[in-house]
Protein backbone atom coordinates (compact mmCIF):
# COMPACT_ATOMS: atom_id res chain seq x y z
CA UNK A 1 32.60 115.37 55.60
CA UNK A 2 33.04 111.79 56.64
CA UNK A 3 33.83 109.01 53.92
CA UNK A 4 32.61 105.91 54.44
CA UNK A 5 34.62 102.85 52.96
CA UNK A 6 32.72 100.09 51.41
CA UNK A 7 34.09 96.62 49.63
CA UNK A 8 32.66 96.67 46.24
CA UNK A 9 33.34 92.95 45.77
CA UNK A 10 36.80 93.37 43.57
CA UNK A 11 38.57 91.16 46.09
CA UNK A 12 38.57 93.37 49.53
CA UNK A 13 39.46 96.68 47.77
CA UNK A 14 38.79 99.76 49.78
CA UNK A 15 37.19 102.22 48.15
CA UNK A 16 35.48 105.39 49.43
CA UNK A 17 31.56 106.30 48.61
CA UNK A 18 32.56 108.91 46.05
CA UNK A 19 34.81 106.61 44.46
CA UNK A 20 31.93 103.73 44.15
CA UNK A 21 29.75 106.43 43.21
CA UNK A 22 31.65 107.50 40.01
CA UNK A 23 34.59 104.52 39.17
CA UNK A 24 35.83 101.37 39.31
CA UNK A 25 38.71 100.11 40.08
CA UNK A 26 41.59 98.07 38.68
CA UNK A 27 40.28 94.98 40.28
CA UNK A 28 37.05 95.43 39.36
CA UNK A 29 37.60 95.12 35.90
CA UNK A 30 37.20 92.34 32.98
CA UNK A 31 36.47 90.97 29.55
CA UNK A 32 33.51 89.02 28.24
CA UNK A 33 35.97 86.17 27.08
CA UNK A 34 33.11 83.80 25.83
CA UNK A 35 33.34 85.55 21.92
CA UNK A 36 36.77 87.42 22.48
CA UNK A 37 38.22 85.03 19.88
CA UNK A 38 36.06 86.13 16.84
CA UNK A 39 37.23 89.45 17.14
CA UNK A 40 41.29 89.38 17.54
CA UNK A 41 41.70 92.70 16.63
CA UNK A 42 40.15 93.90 19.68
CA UNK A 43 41.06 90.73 21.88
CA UNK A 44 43.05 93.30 24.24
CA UNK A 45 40.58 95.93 25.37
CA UNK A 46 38.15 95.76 27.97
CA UNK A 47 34.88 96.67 27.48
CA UNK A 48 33.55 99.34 30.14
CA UNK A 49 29.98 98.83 31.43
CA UNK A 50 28.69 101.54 33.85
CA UNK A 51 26.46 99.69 36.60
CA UNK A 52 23.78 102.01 37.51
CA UNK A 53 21.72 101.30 41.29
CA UNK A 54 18.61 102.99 41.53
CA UNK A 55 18.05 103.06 45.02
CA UNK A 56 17.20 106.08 48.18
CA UNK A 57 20.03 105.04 49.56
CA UNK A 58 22.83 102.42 51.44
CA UNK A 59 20.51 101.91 53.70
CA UNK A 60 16.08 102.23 53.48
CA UNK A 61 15.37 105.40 55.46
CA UNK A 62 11.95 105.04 55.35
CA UNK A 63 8.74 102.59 54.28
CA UNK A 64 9.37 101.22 51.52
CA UNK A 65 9.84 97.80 49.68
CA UNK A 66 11.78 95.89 50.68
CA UNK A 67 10.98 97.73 54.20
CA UNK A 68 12.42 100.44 56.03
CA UNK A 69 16.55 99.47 57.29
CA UNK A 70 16.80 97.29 54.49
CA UNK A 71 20.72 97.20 53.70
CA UNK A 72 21.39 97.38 50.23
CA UNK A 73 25.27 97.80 50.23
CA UNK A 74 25.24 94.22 50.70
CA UNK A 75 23.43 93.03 47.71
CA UNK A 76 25.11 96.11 45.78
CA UNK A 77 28.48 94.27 46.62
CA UNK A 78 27.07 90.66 45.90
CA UNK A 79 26.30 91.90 42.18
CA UNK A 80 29.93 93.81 41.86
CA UNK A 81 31.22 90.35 43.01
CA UNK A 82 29.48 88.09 40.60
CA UNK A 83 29.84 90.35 37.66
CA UNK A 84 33.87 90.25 38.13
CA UNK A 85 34.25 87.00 38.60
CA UNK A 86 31.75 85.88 35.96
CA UNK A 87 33.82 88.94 33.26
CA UNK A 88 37.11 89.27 34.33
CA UNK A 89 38.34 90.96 30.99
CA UNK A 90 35.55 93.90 31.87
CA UNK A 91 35.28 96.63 33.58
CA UNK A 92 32.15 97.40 35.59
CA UNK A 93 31.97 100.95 37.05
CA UNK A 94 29.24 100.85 39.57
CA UNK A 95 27.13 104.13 40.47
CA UNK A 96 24.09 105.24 42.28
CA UNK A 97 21.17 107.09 41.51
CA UNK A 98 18.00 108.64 42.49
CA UNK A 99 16.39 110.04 40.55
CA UNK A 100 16.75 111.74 36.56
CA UNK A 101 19.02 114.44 37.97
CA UNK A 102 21.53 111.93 39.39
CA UNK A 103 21.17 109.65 36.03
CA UNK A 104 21.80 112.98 34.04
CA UNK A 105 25.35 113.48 35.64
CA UNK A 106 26.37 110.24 35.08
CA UNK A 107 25.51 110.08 31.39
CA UNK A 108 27.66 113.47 31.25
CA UNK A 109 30.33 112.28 33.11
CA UNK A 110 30.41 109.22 30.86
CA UNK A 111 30.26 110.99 27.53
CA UNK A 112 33.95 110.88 27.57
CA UNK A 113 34.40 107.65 29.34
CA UNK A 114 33.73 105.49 26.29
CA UNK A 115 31.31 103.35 27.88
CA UNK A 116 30.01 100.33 26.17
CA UNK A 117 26.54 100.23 28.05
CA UNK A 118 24.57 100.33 31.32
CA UNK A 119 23.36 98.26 33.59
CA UNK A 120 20.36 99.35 35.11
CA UNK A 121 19.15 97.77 38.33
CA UNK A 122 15.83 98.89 39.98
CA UNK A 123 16.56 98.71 43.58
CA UNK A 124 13.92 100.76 44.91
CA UNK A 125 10.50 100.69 43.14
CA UNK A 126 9.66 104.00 41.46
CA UNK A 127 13.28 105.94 41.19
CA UNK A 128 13.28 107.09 37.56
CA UNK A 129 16.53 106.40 36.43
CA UNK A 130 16.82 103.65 33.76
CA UNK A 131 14.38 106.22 31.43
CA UNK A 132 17.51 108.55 31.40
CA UNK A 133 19.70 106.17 30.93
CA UNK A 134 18.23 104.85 28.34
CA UNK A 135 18.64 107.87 25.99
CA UNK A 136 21.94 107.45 26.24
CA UNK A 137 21.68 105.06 23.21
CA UNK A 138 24.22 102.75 24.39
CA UNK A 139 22.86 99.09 24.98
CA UNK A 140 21.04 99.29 28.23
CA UNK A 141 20.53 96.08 30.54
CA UNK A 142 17.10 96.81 32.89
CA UNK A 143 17.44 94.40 36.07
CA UNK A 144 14.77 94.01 39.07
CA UNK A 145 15.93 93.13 42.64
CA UNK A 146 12.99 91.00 43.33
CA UNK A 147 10.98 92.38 46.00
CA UNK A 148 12.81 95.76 46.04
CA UNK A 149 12.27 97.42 43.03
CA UNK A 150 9.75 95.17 41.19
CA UNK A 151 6.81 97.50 41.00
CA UNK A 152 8.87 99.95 39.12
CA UNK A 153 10.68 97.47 36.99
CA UNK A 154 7.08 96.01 36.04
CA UNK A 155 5.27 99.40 34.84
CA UNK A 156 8.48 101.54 33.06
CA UNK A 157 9.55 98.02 31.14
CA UNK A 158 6.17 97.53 30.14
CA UNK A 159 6.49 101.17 28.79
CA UNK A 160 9.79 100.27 26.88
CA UNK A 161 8.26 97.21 25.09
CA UNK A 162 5.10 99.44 24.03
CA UNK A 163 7.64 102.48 23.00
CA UNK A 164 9.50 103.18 20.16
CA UNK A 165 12.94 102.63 22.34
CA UNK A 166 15.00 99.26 20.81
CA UNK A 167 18.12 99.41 23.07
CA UNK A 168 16.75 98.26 26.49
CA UNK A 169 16.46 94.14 26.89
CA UNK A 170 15.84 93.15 30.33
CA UNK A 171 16.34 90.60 32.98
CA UNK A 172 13.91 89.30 35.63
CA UNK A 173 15.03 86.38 37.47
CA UNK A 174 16.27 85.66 41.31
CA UNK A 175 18.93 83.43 39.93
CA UNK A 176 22.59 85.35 39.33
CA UNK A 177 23.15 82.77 36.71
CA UNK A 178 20.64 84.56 34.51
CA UNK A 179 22.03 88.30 34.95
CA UNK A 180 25.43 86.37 33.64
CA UNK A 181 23.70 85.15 30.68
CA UNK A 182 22.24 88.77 29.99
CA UNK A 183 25.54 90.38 30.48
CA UNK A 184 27.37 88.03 28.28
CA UNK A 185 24.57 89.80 25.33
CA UNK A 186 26.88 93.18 25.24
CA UNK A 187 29.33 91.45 23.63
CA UNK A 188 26.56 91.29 20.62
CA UNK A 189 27.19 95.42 20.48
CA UNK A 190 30.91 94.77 20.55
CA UNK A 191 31.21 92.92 17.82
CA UNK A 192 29.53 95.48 15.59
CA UNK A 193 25.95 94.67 16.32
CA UNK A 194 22.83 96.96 17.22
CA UNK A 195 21.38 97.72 20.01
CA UNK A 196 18.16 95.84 18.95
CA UNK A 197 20.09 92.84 18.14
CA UNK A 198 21.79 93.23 21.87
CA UNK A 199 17.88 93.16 23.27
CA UNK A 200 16.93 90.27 21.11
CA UNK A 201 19.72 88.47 22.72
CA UNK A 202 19.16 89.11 26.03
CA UNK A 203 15.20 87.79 25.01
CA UNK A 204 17.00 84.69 23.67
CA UNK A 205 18.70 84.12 26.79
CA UNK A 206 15.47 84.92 29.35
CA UNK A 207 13.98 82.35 27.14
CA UNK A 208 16.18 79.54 26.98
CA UNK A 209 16.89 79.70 30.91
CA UNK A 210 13.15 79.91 31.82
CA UNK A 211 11.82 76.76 32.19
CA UNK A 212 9.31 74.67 30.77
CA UNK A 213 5.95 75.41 31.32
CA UNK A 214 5.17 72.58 34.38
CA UNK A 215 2.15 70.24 35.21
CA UNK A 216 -1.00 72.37 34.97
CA UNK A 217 -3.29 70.27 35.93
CA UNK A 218 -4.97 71.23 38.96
CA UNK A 219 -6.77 69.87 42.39
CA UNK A 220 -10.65 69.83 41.57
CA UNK A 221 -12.17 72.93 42.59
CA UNK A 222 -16.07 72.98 42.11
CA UNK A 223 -16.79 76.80 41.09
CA UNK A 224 -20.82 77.94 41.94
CA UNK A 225 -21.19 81.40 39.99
CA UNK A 226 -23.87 83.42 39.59
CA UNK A 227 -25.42 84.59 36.15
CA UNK A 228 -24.01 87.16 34.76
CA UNK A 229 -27.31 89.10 34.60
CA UNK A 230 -27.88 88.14 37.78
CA UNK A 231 -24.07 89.50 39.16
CA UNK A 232 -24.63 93.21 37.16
CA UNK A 233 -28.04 93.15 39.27
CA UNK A 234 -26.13 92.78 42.57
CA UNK A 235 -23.47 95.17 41.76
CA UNK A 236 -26.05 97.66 41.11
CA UNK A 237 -26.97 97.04 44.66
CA UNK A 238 -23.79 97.07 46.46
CA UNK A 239 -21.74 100.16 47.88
CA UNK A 240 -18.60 100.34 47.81
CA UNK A 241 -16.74 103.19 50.74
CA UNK A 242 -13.60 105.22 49.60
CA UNK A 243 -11.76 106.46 52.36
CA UNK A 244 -9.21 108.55 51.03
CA UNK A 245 -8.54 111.87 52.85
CA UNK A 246 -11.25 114.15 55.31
CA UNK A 247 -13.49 114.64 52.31
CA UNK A 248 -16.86 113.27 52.11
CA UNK A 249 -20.51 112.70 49.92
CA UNK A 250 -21.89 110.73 46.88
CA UNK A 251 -18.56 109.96 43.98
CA UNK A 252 -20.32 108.47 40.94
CA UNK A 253 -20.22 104.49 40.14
CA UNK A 254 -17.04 102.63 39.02
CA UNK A 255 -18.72 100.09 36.61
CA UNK A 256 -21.94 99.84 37.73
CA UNK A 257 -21.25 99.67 41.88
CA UNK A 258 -21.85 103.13 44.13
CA UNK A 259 -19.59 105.03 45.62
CA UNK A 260 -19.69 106.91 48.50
CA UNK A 261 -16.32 109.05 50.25
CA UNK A 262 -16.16 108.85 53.90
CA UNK A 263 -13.78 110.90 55.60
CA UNK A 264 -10.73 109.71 57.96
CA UNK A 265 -12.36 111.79 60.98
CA UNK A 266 -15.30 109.32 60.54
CA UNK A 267 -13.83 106.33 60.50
CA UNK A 268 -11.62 107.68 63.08
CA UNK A 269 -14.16 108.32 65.69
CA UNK A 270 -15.84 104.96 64.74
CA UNK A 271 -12.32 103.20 66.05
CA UNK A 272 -12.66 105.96 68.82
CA UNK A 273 -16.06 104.52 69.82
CA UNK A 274 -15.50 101.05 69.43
CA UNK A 275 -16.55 98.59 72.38
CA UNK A 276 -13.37 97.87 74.12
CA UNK A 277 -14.40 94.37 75.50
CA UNK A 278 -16.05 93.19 72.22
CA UNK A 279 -12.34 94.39 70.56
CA UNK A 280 -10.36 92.12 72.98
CA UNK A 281 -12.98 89.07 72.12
CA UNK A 282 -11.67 89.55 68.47
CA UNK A 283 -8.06 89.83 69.62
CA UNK A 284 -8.34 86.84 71.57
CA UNK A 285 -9.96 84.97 68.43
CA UNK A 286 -7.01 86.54 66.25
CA UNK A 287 -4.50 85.18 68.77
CA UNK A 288 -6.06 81.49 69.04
CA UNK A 289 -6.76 81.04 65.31
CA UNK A 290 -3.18 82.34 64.01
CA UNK A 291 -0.35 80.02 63.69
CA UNK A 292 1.87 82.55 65.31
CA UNK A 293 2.35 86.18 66.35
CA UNK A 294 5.43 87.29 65.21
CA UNK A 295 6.53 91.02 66.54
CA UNK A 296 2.69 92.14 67.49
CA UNK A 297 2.01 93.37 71.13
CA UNK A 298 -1.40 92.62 72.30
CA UNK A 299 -2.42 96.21 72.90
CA UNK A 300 -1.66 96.47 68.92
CA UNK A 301 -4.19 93.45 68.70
CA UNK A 302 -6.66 95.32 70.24
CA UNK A 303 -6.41 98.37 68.81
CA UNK A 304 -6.65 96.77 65.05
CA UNK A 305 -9.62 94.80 66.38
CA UNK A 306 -11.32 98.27 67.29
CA UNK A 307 -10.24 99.15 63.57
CA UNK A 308 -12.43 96.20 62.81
CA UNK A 309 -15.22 97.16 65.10
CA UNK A 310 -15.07 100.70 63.28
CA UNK A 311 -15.15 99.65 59.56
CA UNK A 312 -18.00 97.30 60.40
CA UNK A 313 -19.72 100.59 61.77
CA UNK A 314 -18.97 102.16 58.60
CA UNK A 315 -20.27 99.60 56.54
CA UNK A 316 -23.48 99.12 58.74
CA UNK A 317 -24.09 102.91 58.64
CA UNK A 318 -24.04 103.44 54.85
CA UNK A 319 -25.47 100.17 54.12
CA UNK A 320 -22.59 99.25 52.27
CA UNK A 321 -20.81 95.92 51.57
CA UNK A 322 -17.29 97.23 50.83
CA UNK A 323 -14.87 99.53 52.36
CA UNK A 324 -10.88 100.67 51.15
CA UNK A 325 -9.39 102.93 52.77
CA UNK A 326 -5.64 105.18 52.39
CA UNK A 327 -4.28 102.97 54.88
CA UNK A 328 -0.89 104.31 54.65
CA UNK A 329 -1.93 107.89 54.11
CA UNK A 330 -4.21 107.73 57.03
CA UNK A 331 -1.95 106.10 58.98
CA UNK A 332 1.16 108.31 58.28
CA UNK A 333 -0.46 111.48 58.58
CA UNK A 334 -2.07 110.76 61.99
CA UNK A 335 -5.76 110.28 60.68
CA UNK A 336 -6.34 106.88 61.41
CA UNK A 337 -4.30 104.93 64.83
CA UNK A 338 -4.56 101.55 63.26
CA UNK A 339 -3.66 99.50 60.44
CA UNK A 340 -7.11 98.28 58.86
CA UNK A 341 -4.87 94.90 57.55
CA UNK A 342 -6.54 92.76 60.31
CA UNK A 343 -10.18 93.85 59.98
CA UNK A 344 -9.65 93.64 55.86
CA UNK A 345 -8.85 90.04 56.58
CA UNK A 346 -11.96 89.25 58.71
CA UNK A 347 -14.42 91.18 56.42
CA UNK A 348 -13.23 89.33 53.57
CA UNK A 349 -13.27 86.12 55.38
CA UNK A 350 -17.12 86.87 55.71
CA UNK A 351 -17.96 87.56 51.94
CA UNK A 352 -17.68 91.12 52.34
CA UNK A 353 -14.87 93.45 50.88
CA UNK A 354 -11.95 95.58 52.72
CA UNK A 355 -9.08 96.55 50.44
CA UNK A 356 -6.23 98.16 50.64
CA UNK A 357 -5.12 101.52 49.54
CA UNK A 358 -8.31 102.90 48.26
CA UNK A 359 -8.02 101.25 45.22
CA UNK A 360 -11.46 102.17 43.93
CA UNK A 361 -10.57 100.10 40.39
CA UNK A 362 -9.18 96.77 42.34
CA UNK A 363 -12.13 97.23 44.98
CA UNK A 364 -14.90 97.20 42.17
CA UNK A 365 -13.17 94.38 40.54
CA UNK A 366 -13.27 92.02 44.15
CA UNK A 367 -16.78 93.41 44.66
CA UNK A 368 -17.71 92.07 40.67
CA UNK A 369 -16.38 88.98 41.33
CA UNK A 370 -17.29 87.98 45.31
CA UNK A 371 -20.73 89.07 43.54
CA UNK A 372 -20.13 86.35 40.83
CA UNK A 373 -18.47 83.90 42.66
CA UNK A 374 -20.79 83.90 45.61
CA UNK A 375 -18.16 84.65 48.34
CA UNK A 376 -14.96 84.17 47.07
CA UNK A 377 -12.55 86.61 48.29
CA UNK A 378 -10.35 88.63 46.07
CA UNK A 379 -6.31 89.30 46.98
CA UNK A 380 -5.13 92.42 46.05
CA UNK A 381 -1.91 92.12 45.44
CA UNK A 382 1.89 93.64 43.96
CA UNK A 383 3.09 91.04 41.67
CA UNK A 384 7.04 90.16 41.07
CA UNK A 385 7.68 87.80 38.07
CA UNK A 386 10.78 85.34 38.68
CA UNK A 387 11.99 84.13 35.01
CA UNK A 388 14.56 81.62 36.97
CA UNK A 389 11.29 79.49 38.52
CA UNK A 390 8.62 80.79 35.78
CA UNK A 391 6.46 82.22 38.49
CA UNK A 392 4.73 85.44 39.17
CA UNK A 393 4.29 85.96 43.01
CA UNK A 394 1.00 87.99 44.37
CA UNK A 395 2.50 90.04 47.54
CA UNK A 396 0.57 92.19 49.99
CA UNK A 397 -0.14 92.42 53.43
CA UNK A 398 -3.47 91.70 53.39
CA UNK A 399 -4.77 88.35 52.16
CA UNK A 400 -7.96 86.14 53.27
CA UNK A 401 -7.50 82.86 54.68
CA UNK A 402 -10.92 81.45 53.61
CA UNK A 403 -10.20 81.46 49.89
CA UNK A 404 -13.08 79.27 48.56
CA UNK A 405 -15.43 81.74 50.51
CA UNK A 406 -17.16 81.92 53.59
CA UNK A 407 -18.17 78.49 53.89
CA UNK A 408 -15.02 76.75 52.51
CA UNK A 409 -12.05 75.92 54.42
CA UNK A 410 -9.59 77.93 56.00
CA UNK A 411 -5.98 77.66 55.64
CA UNK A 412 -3.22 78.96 58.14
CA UNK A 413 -2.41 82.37 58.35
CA UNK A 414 0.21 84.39 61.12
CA UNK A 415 -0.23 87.50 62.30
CA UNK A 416 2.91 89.61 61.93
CA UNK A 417 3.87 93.64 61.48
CA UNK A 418 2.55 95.77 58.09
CA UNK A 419 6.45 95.02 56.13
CA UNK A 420 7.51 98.34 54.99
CA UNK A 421 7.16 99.81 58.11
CA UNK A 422 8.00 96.95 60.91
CA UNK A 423 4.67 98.61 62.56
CA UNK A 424 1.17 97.64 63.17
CA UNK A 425 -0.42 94.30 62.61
CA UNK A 426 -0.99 92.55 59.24
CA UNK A 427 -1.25 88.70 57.98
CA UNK A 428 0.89 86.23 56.19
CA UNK A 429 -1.65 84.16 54.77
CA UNK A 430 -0.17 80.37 53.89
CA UNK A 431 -2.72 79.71 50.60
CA UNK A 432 -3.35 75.94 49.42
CA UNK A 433 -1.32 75.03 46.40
CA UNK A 434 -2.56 72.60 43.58
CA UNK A 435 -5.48 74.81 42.47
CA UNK A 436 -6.16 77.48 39.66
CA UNK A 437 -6.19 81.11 40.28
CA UNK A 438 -7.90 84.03 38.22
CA UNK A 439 -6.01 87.25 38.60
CA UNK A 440 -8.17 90.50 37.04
CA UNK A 441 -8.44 93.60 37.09
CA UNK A 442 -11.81 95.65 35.81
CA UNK A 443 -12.00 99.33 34.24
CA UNK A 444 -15.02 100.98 33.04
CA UNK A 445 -12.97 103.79 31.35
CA UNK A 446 -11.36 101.18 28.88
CA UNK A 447 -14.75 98.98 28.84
CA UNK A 448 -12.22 96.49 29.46
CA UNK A 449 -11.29 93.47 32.15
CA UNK A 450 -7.73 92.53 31.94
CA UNK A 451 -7.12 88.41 32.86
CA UNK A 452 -4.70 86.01 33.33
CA UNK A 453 -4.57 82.86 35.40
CA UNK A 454 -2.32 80.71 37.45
CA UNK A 455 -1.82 77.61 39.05
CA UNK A 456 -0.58 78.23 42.71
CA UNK A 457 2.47 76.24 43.56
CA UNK A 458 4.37 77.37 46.78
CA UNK A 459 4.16 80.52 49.39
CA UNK A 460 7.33 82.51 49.59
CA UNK A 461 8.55 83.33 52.93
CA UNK A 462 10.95 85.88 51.90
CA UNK A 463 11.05 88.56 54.81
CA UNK A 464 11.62 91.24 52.15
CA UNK A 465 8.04 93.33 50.47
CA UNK A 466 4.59 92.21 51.75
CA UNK A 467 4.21 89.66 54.22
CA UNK A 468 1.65 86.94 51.50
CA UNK A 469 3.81 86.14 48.82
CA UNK A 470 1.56 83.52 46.94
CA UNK A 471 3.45 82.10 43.88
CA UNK A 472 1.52 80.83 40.84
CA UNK A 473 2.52 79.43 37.25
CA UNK A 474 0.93 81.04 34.83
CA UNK A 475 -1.45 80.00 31.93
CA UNK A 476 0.01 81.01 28.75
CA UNK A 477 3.11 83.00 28.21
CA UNK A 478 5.06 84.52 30.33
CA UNK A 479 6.39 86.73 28.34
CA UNK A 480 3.48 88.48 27.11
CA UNK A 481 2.97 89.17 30.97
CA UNK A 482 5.44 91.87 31.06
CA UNK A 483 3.56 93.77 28.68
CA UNK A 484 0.70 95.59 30.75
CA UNK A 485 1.86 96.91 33.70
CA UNK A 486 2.01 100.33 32.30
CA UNK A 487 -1.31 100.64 31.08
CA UNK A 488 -2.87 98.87 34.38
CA UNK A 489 -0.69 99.50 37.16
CA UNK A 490 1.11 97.39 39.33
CA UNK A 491 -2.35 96.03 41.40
CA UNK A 492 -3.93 92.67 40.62
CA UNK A 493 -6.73 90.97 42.42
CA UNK A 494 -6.51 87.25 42.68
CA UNK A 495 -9.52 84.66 43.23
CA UNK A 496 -9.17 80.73 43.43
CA UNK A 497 -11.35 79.05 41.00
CA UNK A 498 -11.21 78.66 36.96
CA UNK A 499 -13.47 81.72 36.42
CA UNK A 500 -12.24 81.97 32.76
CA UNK A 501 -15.50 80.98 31.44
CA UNK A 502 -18.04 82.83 33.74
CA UNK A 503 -15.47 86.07 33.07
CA UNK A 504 -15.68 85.99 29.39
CA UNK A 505 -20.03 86.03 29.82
CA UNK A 506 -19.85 88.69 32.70
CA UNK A 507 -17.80 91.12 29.90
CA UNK A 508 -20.09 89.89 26.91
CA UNK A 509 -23.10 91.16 29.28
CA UNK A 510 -21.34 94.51 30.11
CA UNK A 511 -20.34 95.16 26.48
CA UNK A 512 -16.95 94.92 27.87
CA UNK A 513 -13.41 93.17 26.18
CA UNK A 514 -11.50 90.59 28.07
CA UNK A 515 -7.73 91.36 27.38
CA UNK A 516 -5.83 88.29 28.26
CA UNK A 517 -2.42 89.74 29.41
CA UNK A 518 -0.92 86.11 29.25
């Protein structure tokens, strides 16, 4: 078997996979020295602290966030780097993981290693690793590589802080700075303390390195809603399309709105039938409104626009005024020949609904409120939360570039590939900055609308995750929005406006509770 050499970031060392996997080496080691002095009787040993990546592997072999390629040895020796510099009196023994199985041999492997605690860092979004780690007792450090892993990180953190487990404090931040000032929090353990006084440091430190809430003040915005009578009367009336797999007919309501299955084969053969001149009209439009076209052929223009064409059949067919289909599903099993990103972001320019990943619950909730807001759009989105610029950032590929509805403005937007995959055609949406932003999510099974809001301040072009990155502060506290992720999921829908108000009487109408998750 071939070994592959990698630096780990212990000044040039060589080191062969194997070796990273399960060690660390002489120069990778070191000593929290900031409190070595209160304990001289120990001033001399190192403490040990098993690094633990939970990743597919070196390199993304498939779609993914970040997105397929993506190199992580890179960022895996960046880390190594910082945390021996910053500790040069400890020892960091970096591994990789999976999955539980792969977690499960290093915890046995480590039961005679005296290890002093883990370092957990989610690389990829939904390995399970840090919940085996975890019952290894030891003070456990949960980390998020931002637009990697941050779906994960979200939903089994959320699940810590609900649980009954007190030895896992966590950091979320895209500055290294703040990992350093988490790390420094073992020494808490070393000195004789508990693992729940370890995670109340490392809440101490996310705290006093987050900053102040900013200017939240916002660009006037006037906000023309419907009744909330007047909005359950409309939803009544609307139908929303689930396109999931080849199966078909009549599924129920989700809170209060139709909805009907349509299979792949007949959306398929609605792309299939498409008029091909009419399809290279839209392309052309796409092409002359977007800013840019970054990595899109033309014949992938036009055969998204005939995507378009075909979910507008759909709609017109059934009658209905909302569509979200299994892109990816559909896509990677060979059911569908087109991304639906593009024609998502025309029907929503027009007050109708297309949404990704048929996400009945995040549908119904943009159908609820482009019904109360009279047009506005709704972003479905995966959120990251940055601690280092107090910000939680709305990513997806999909995003609307008419924001304040149909007849509002329309802000730039580029036409670029679907991220994970470096295939099809998608849209990097630029949103305005200045205003407020309701994020919410609705679920008749709770009874139950979960809110928060934001003021958006910036649009991250990071390259890694989905292609819109809109970045908001939020309204409240920030720490109170790690708390839900596990009981919601990682989707959020986002509409410009205050809708706080209007939100509150829409649930009151329902019999429904607002929980405000910030």
């Amino acid at each position: 078997m071939k070994t592959n050499s990698m630096l780990t970031g212990c000044g040039g060392c060589g080191m062969t996979r194997r070796g990273f996997l399960t060690s660390g080496c002489a120069a990778c080691v070191g000593a929290v020295g900031l409190l070595a002095a209160s304990r001289p009787a120990r001033a001399a040993e190192k403490m040990r602290i098993r690094v633990v990546y939970s990743l597919h592997a070196e390199t993304q072999p498939g779609p993914d966030w970040p997105n397929v390629g993506f190199e992580f040895r890179p960022v895996m020796d960046r880390i190594n780097a910082t945390l021996a510099n910053a500790f040069p009196n400890t020892t960091f023994l970096p591994a990789m993981a999976t999955g539980e199985e792969q977690a499960k041999a290093i915890l046995s492997e480590d039961a005679s290693a005296d290890i002093d605690g883990y370092i957990a860092y989610q690389m990829n979004a939904w390995n399970r690793v840090v919940q085996t780690i975890a019952t290894s007792g030891k003070p456990v450090l949960y980390a998020d590589f931002q637009y990697a892993g941050s779906g994960g990180f979200l939903v089994y953190m959320a699940a810590f802080l609900r649980g009954e487990t007190t030895n896992v404090g966590f950091v979320a931040s895209s500055r290294m700075e703040d990992l350093i000032a988490a790390v420094k929090c073992f020494e808490v353990v070393k000195r004789g303390g508990t693992t729940a006084d370890f995670v109340a440091a490392t809440a101490r430190a996310r705290l006093e390195n987050t900053p102040k809430p900013g200017d939240l003040a916002c660009l006037p915005d006037k906000l023309d809603v419907l009744s909330a009578e007047e909005c359950i009367q409309r939803m009544k009336e609307s139908l929303i399309l689930a396109v999931r797999d080849q199966s078909s007919g009549p599924d129920g309501d989700y809170a209060g709105i139709p909805v009907v299955k349509v299979a792949f084969s007949e959306l398929n053969a609605a792309w299939e039938a498409a008029d091909k001149d009419e399809a290279r009209a839209i392309a052309d439009r796409w092409e002359k409104t977007a800013t840019a076209v970054t990595d899109v052929s033309r014949e992938t223009l036009e055969t998204s626009a005939a995507m378009y064409l075909g979910e507008k059949a759909v709609l017109k067919k059934y009658g209905a005024n909302a569509i979200t289909i299994n892109c990816l599903g559909g896509f990677y099993g060979g059911h569908i020949h087109a991304y639906p990103c593009l024609g998502f972001y025309d029907l929503n320019n027009q007050g109708l609904i297309g949404a990704c990943e048929c996400d009945v619950r995040s549908t119904a909730t943009m159908v609820t409120f482009t019904t109360l807001t009279k047009g506005r759009p709704g972003y479905i989105s995966d959120p990251v939360i940055d601690t280092a610029k107090r910000q939680i950032i709305y990513a997806h590929c999909v995003a609307s570039s008419k924001v304040f509805g149909p007849e509002g403005s329309t802000n730039p937007f580029e036409i670029m590939t679907h991220s994970e995959d470096r295939q099809g055609a998608a849209v990097r949406s630029v949103m305005p900055v200045g205003y407020m932003t309701t994020s919410l999510e609705i679920s008749p099974e709770r009874k139950e609308i979960l809110f928060h809001q934001g003021k958006a301040v910036d649009n991250d072009p990071d390259d890694r995750a989905c292609r819109t990155k809109l970045c908001a502060e939020p309204v409240g506290d920030i720490e109170k929005l790690f708390t839900q992720w596990d009981q919601w999921g990682w989707h959020r829908v986002t509409f410009y406006g205050n809708l706080k108000e209007p939100v509150f009487a829409l649930a009151d109408a329902m019999g429904y509770k607002v929980i405000e998750e910030a």
